[in-house]
Protein backbone atom coordinates (compact mmCIF):
# COMPACT_ATOMS: atom_id res chain seq x y z
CA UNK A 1 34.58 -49.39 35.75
CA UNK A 2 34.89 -48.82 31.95
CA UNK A 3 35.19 -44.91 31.10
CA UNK A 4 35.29 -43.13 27.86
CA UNK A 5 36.63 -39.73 27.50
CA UNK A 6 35.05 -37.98 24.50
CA UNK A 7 35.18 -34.56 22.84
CA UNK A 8 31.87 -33.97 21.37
CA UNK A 9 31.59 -33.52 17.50
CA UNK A 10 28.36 -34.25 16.24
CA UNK A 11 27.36 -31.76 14.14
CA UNK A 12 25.14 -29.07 15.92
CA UNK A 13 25.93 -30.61 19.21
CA UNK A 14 23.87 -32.87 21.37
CA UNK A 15 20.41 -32.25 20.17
CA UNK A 16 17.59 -34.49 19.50
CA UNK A 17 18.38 -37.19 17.54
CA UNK A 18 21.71 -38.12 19.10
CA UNK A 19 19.86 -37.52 22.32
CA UNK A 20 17.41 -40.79 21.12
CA UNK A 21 20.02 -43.05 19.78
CA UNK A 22 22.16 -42.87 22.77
CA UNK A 23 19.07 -43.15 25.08
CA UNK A 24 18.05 -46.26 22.81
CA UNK A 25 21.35 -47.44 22.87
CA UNK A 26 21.84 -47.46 26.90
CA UNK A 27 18.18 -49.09 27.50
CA UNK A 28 18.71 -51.97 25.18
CA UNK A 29 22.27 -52.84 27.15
CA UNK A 30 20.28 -52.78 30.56
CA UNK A 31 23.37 -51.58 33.19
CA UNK A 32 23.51 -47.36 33.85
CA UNK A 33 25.70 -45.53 31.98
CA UNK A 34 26.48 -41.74 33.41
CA UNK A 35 27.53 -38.88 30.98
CA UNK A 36 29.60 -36.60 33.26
CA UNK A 37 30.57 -32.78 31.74
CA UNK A 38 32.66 -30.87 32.32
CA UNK A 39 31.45 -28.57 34.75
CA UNK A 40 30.94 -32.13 36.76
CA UNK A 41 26.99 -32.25 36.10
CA UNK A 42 26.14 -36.17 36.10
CA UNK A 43 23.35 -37.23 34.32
CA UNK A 44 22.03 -41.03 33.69
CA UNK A 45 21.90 -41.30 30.23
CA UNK A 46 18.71 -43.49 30.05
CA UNK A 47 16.76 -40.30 30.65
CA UNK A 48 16.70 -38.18 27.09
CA UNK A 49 15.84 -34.74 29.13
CA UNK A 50 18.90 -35.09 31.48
CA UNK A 51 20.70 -34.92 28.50
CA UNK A 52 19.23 -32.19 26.95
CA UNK A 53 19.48 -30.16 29.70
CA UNK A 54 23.30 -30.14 29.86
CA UNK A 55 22.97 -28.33 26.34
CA UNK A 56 26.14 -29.93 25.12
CA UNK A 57 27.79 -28.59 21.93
CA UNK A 58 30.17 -29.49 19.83
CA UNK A 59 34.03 -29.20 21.19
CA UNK A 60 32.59 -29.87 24.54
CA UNK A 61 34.21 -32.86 26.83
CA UNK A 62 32.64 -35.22 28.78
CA UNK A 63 32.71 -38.81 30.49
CA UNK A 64 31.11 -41.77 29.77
CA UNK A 65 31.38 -44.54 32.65
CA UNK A 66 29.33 -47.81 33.08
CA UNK A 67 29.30 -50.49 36.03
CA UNK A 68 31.75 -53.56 34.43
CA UNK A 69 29.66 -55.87 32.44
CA UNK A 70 29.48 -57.99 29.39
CA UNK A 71 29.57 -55.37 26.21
CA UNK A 72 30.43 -52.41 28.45
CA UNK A 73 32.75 -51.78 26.38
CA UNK A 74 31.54 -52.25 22.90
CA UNK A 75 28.44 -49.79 24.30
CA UNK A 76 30.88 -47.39 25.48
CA UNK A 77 32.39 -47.52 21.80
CA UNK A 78 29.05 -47.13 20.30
CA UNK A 79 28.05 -43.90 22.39
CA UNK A 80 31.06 -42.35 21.85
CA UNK A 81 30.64 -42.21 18.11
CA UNK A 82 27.28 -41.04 18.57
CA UNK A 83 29.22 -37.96 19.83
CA UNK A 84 32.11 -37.61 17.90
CA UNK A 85 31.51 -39.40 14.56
CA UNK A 86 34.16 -39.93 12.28
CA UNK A 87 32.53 -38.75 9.08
């Protein structure tokens, strides 16, 4: 099962529009993808207020993991730099 290990850095955290991109992001690829913090809280990331409700901020660490599938990984690529941009 592809897995991505991320440290958050968007700035301000997870909030809104992150949130929507990553929700948009994980509907249009069709196969679950689970964000898993740190404390172990799970959440399917095709709902935006799971997501919200972990409250995640920058520095934080969490898990991305998807069933294996054609473009897992590319999507896995793409939602990680949602969360931790390079710029």
């Amino acid at each position: 099962m592809p897995t991505r290990h991320v440290i958050i850095r968007a700035h301000n955290g997870v909030h809104a529009r992150p949130v929507a991109e990553i929700v948009r992001l994980v509907q249009a690829h069709g196969a679950p993808v689970t964000l898993r913090a740190s404390d172990g809280t799970t959440v399917d990331l095709r709902s935006v207020l799971a997501v919200m409700d972990l409250a995640l901020g920058t520095g934080d660490a969490v898990e991305l993991r998807t069933p294996d599938s054609p473009g897992a990984d590319a999507l896995l690529d793409e939602l990680a730099a949602v969360l931790a941009p390079e710029a």
